[in-house]
PDB file of N, CA and C in Angstrom:
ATOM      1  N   UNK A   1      -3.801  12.936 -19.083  1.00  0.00           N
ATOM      2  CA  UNK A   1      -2.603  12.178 -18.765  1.00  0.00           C
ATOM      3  C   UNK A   1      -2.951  11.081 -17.760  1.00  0.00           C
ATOM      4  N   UNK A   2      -2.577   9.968 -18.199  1.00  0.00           N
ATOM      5  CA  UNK A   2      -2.543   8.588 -17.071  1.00  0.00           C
ATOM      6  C   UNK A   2      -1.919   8.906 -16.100  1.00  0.00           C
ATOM      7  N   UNK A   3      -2.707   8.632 -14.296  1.00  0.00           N
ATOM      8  CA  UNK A   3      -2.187   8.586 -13.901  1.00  0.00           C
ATOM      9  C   UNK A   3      -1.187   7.798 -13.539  1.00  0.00           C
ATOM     10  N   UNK A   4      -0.063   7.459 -13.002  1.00  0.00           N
ATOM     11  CA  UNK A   4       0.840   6.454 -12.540  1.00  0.00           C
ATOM     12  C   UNK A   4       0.266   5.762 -11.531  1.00  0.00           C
ATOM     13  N   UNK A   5       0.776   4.470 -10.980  1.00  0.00           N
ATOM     14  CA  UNK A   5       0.155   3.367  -9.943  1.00  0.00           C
ATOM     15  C   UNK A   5       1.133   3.543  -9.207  1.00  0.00           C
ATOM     16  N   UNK A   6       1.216   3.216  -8.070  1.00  0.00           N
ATOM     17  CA  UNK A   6       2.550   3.521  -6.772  1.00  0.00           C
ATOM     18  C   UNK A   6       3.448   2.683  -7.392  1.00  0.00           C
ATOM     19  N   UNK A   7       2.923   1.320  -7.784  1.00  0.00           N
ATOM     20  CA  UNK A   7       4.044   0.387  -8.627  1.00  0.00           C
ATOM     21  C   UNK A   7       4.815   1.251  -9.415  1.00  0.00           C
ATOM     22  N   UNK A   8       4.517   2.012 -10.532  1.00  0.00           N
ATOM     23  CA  UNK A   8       5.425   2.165 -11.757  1.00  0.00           C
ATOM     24  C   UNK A   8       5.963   3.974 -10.833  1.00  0.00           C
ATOM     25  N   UNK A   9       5.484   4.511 -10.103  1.00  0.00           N
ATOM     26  CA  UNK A   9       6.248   5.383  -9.479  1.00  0.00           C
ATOM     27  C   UNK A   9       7.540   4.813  -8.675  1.00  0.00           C
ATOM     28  N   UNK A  10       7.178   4.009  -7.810  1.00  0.00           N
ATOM     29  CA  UNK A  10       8.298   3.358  -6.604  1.00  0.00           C
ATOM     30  C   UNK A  10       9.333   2.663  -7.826  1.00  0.00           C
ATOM     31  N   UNK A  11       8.956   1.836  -8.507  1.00  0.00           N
ATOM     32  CA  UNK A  11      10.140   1.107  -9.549  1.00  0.00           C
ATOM     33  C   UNK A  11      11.204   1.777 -10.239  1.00  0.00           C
ATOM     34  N   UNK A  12      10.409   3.322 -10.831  1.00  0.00           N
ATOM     35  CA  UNK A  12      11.214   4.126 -11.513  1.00  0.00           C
ATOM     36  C   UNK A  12      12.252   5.221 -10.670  1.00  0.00           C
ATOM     37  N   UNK A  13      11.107   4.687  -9.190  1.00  0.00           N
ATOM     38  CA  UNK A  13      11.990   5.869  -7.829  1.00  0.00           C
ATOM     39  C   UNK A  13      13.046   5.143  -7.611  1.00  0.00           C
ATOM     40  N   UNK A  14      13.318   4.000  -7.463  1.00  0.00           N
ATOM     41  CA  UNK A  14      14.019   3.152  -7.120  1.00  0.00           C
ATOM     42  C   UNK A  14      15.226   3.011  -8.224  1.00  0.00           C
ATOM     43  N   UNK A  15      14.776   3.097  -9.584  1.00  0.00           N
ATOM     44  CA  UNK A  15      16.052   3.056 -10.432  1.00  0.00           C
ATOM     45  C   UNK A  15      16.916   4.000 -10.177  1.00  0.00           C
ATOM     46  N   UNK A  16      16.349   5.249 -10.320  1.00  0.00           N
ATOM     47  CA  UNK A  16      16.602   6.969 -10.300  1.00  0.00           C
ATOM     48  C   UNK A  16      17.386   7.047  -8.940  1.00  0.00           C
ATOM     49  N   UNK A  17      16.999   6.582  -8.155  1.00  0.00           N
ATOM     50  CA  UNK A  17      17.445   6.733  -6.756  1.00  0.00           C
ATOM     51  C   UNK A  17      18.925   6.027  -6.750  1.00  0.00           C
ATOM     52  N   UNK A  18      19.334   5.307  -7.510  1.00  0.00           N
ATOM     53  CA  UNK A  18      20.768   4.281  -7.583  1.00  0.00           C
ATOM     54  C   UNK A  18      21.217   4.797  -8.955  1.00  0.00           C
ATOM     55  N   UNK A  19      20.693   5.913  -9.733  1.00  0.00           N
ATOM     56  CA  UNK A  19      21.535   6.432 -10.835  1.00  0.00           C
ATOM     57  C   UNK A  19      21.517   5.531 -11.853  1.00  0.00           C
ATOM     58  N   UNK A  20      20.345   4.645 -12.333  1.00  0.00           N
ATOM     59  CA  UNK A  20      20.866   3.407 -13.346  1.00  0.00           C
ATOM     60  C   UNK A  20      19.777   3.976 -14.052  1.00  0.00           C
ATOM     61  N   UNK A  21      20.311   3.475 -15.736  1.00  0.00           N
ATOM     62  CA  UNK A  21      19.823   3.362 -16.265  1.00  0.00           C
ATOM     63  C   UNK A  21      18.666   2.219 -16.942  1.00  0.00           C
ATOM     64  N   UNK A  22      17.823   2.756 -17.780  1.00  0.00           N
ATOM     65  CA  UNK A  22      16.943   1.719 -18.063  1.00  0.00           C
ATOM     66  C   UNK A  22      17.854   0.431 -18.185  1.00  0.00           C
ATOM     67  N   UNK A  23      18.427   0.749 -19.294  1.00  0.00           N
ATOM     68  CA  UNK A  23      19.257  -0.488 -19.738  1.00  0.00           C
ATOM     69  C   UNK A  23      20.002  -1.396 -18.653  1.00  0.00           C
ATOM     70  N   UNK A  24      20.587  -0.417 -17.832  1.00  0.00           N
ATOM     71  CA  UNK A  24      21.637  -1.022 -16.649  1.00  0.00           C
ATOM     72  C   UNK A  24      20.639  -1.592 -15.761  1.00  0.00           C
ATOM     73  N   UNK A  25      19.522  -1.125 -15.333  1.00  0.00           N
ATOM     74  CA  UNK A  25      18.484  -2.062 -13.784  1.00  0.00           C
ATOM     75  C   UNK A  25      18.239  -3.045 -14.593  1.00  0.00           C
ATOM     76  N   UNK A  26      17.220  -2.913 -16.180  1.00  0.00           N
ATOM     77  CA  UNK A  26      16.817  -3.907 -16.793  1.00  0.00           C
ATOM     78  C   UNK A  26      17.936  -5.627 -17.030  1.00  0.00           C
ATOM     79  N   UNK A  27      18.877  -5.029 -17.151  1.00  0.00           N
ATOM     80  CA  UNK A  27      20.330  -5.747 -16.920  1.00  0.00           C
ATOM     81  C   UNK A  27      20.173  -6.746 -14.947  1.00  0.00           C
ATOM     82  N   UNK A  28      20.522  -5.418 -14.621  1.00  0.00           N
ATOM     83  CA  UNK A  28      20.521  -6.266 -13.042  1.00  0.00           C
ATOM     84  C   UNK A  28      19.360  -7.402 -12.636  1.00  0.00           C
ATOM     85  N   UNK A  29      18.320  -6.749 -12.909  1.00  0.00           N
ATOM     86  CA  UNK A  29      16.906  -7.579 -12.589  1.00  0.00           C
ATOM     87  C   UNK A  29      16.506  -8.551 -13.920  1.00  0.00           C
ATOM     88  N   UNK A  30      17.033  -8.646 -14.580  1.00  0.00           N
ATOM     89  CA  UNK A  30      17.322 -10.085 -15.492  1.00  0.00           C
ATOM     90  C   UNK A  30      15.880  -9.506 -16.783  1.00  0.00           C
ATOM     91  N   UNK A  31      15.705  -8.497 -17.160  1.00  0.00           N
ATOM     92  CA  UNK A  31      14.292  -8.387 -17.627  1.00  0.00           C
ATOM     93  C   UNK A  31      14.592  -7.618 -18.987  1.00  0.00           C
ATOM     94  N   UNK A  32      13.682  -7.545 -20.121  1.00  0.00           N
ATOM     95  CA  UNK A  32      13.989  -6.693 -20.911  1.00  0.00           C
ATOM     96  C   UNK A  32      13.931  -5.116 -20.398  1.00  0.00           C
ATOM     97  N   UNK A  33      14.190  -4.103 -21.605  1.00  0.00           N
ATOM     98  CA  UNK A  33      14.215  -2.841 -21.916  1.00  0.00           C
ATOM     99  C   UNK A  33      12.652  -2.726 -21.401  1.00  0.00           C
ATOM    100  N   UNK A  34      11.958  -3.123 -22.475  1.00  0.00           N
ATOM    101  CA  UNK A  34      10.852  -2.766 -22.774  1.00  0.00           C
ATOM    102  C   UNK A  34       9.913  -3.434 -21.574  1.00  0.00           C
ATOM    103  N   UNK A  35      10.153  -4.709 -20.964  1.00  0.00           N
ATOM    104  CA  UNK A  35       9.378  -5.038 -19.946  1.00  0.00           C
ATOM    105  C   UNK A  35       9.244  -3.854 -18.946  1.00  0.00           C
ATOM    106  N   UNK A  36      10.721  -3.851 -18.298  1.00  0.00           N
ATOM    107  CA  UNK A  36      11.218  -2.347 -17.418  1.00  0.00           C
ATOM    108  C   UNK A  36      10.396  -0.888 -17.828  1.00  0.00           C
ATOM    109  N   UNK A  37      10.039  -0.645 -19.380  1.00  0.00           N
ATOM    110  CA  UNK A  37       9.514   0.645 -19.550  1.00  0.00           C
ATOM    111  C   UNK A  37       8.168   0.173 -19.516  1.00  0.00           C
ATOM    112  N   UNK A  38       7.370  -0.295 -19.929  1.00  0.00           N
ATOM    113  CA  UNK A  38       5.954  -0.909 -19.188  1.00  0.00           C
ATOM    114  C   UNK A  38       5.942  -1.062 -18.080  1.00  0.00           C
ATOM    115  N   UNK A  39       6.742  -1.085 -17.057  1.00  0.00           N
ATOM    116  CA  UNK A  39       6.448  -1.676 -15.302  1.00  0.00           C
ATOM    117  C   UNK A  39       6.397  -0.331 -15.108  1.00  0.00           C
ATOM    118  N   UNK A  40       7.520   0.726 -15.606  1.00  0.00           N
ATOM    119  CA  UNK A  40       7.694   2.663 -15.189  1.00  0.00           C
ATOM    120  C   UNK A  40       6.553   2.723 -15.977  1.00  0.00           C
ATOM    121  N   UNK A  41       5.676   2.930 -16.885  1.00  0.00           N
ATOM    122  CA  UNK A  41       4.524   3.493 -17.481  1.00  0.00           C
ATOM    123  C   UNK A  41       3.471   3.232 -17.126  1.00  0.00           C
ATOM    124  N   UNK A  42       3.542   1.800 -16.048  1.00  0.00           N
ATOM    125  CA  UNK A  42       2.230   1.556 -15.586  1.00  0.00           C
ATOM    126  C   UNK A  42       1.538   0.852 -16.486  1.00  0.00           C
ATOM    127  N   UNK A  43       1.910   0.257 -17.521  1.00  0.00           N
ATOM    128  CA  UNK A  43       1.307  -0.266 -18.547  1.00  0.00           C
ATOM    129  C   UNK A  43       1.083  -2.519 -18.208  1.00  0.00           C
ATOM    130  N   UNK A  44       2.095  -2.549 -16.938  1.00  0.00           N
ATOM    131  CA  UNK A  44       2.059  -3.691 -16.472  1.00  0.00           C
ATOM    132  C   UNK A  44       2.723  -4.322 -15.274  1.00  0.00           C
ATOM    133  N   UNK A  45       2.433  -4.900 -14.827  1.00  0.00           N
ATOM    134  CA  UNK A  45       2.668  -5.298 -13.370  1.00  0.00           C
ATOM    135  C   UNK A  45       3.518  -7.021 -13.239  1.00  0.00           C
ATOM    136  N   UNK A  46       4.443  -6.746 -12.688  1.00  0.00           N
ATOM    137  CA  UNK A  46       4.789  -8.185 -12.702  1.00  0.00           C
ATOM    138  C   UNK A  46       4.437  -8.887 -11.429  1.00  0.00           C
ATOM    139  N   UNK A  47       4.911 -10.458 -12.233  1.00  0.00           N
ATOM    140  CA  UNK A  47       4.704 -11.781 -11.646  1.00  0.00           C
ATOM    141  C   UNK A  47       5.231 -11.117 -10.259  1.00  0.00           C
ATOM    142  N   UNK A  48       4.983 -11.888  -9.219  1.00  0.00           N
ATOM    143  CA  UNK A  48       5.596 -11.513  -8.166  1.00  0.00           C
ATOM    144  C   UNK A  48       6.774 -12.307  -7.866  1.00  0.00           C
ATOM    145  N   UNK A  49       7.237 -13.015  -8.471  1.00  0.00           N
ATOM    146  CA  UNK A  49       8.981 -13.342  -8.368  1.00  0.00           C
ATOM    147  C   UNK A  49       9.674 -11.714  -8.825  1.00  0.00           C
ATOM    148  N   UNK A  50       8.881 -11.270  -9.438  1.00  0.00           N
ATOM    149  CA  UNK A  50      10.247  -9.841  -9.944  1.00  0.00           C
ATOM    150  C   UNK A  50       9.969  -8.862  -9.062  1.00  0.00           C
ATOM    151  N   UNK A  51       8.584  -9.210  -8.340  1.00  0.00           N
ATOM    152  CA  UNK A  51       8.369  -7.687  -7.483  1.00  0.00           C
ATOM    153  C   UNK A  51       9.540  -8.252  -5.790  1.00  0.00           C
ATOM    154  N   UNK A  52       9.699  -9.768  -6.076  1.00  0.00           N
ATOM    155  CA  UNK A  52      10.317 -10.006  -5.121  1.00  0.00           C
ATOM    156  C   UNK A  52      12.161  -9.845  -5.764  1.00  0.00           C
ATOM    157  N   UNK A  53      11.921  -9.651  -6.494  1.00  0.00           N
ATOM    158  CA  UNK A  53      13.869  -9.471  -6.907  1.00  0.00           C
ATOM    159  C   UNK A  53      13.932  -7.643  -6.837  1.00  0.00           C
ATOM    160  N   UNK A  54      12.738  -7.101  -7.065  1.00  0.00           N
ATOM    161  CA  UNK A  54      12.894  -5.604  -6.583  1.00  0.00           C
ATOM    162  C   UNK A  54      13.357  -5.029  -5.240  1.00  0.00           C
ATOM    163  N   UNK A  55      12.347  -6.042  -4.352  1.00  0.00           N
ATOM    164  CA  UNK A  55      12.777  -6.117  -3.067  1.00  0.00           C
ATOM    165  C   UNK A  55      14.256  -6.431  -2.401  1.00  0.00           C
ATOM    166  N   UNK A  56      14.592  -7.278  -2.984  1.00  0.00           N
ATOM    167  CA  UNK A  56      16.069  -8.549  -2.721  1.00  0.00           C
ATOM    168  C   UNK A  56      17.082  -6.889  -3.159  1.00  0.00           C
ATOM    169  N   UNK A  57      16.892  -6.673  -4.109  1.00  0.00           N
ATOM    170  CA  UNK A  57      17.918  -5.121  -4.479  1.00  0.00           C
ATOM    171  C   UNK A  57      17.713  -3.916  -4.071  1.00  0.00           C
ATOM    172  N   UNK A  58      16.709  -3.845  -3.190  1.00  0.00           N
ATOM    173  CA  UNK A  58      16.630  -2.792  -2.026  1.00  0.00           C
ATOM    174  C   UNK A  58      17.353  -3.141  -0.950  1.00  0.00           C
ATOM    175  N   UNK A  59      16.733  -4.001  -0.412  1.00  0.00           N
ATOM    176  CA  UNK A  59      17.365  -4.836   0.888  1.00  0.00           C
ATOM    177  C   UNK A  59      19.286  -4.974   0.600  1.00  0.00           C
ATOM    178  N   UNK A  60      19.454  -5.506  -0.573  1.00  0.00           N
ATOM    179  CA  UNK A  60      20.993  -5.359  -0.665  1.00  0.00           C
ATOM    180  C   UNK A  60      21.601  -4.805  -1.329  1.00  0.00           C
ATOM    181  N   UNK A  61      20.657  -3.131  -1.124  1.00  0.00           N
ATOM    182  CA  UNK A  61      21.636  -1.875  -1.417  1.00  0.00           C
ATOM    183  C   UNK A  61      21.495  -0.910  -0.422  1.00  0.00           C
ATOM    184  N   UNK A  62      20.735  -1.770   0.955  1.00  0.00           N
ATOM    185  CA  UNK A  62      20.640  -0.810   2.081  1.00  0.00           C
ATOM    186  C   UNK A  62      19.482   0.124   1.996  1.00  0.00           C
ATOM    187  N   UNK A  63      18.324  -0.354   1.050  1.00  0.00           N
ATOM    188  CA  UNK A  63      16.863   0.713   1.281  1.00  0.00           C
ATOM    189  C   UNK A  63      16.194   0.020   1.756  1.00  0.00           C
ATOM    190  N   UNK A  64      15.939  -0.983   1.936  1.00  0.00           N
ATOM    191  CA  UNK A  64      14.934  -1.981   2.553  1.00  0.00           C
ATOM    192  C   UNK A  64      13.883  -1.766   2.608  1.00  0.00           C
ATOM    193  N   UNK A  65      13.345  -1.425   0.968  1.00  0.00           N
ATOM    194  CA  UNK A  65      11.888  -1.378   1.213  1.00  0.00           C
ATOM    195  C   UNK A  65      11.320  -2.630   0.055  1.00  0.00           C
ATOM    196  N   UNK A  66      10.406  -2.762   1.145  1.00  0.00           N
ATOM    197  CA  UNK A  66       9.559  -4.274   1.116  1.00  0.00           C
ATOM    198  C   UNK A  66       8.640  -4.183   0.271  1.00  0.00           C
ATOM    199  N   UNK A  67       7.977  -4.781   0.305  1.00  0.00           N
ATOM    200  CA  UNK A  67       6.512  -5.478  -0.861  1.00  0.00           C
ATOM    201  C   UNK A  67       5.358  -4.578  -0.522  1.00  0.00           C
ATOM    202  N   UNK A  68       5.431  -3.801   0.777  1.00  0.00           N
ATOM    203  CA  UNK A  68       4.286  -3.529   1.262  1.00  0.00           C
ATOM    204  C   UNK A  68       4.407  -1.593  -0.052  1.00  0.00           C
ATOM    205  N   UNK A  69       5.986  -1.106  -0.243  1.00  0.00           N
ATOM    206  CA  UNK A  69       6.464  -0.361  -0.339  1.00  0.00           C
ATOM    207  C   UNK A  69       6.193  -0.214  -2.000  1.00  0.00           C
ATOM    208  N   UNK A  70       6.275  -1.159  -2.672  1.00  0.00           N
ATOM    209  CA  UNK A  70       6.297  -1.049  -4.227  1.00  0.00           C
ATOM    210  C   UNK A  70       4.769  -1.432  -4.347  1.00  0.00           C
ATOM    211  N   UNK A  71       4.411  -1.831  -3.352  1.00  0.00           N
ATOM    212  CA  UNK A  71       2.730  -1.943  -4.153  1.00  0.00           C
ATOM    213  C   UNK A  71       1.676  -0.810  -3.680  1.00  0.00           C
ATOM    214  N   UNK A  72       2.487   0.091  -3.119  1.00  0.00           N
ATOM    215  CA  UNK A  72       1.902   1.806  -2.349  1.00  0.00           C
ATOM    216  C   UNK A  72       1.079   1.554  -1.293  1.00  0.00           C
ATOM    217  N   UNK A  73       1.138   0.566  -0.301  1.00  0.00           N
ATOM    218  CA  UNK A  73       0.585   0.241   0.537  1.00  0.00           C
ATOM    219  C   UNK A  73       1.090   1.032   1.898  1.00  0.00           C
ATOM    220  N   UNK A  74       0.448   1.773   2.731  1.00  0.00           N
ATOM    221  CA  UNK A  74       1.180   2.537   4.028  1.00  0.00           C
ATOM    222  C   UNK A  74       0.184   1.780   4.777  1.00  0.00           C
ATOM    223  N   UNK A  75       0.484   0.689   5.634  1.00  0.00           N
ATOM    224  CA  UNK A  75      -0.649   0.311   6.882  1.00  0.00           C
ATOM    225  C   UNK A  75      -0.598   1.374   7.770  1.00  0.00           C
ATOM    226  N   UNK A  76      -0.090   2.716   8.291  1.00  0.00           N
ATOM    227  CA  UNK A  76       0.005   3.555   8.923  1.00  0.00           C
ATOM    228  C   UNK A  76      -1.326   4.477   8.619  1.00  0.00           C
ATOM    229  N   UNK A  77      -1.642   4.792   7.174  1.00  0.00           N
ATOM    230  CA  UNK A  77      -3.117   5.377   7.027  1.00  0.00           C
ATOM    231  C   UNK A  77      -3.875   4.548   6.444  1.00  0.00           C
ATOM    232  N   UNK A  78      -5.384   4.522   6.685  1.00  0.00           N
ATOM    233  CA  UNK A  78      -6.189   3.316   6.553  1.00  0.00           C
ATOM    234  C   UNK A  78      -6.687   4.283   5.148  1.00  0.00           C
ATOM    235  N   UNK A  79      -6.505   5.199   4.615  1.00  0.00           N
ATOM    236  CA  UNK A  79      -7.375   5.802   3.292  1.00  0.00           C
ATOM    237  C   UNK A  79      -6.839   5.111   2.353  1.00  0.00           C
ATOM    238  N   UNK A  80      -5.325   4.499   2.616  1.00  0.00           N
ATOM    239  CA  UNK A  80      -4.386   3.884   1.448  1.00  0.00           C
ATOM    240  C   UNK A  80      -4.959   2.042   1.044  1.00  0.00           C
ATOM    241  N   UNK A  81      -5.449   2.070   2.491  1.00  0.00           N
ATOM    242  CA  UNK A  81      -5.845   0.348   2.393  1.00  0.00           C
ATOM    243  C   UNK A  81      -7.541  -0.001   1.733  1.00  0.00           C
ATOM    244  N   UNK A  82      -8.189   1.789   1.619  1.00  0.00           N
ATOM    245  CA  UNK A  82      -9.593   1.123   1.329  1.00  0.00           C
ATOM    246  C   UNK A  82      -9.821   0.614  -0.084  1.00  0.00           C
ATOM    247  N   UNK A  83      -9.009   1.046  -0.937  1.00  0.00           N
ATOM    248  CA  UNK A  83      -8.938   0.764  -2.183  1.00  0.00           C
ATOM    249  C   UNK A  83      -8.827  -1.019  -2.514  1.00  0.00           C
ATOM    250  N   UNK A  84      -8.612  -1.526  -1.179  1.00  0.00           N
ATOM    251  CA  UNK A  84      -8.346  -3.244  -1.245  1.00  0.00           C
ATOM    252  C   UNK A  84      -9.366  -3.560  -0.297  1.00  0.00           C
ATOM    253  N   UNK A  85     -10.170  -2.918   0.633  1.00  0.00           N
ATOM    254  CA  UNK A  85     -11.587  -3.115   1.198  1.00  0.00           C
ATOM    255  C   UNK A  85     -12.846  -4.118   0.318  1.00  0.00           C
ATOM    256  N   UNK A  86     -13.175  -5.332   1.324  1.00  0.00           N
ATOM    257  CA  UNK A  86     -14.256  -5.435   0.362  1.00  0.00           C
ATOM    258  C   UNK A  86     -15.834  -5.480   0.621  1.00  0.00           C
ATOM    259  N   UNK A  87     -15.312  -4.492   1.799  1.00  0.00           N
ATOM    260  CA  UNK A  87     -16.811  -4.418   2.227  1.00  0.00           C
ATOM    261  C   UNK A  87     -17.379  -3.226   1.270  1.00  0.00           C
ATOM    262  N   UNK A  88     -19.149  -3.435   1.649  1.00  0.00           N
ATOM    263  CA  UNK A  88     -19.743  -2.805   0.508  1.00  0.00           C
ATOM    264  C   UNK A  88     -19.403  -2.967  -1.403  1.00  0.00           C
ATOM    265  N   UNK A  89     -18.903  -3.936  -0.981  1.00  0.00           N
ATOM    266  CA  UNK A  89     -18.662  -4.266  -2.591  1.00  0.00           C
ATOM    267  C   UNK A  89     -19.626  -5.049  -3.138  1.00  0.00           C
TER     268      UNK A  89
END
């Protein structure tokens, strides 16, 4: 089984978390069905205008979680940031 990317976990946490359906977020955030079930499957990542309209509908539904939040980034533990390290590369 594939694992999931923090992206397509946090996106689908985020629908689930406000009770909407595919159809209904895909609706709000201006996007298809099927774009929306590729972003939850991990199968693709968007432009960052949509990771920024993800944000804009946190922020104004009172979760306020940011960019740092949908792309699974915790600056609080550094094990989360080595994966973007480029030393020794």
């Amino acid at each position: 089984m594939k694992k999931l990317s923090a992206f397509a976990r946090n996106v689908r946490g985020l629908r689930q978390e406000f009770g909407l359906s595919t159809e209904k977020f895909s609706e709000i955030m201006e996007i298809s069905v099927s774009t929306l079930g590729n972003w939850e499957r991990g199968n693709a990542i968007p432009h960052v205008s949509h990771i920024e309209d993800l944000v804009n509908f946190s922020f104004d539904n009172d979760k306020k979680y940011g960019y740092d939040y949908f792309l699974g980034l915790n600056f609080d533990d550094p094990r989360t940031l080595d994966q973007y390290s480029t030393k020794n590369k």
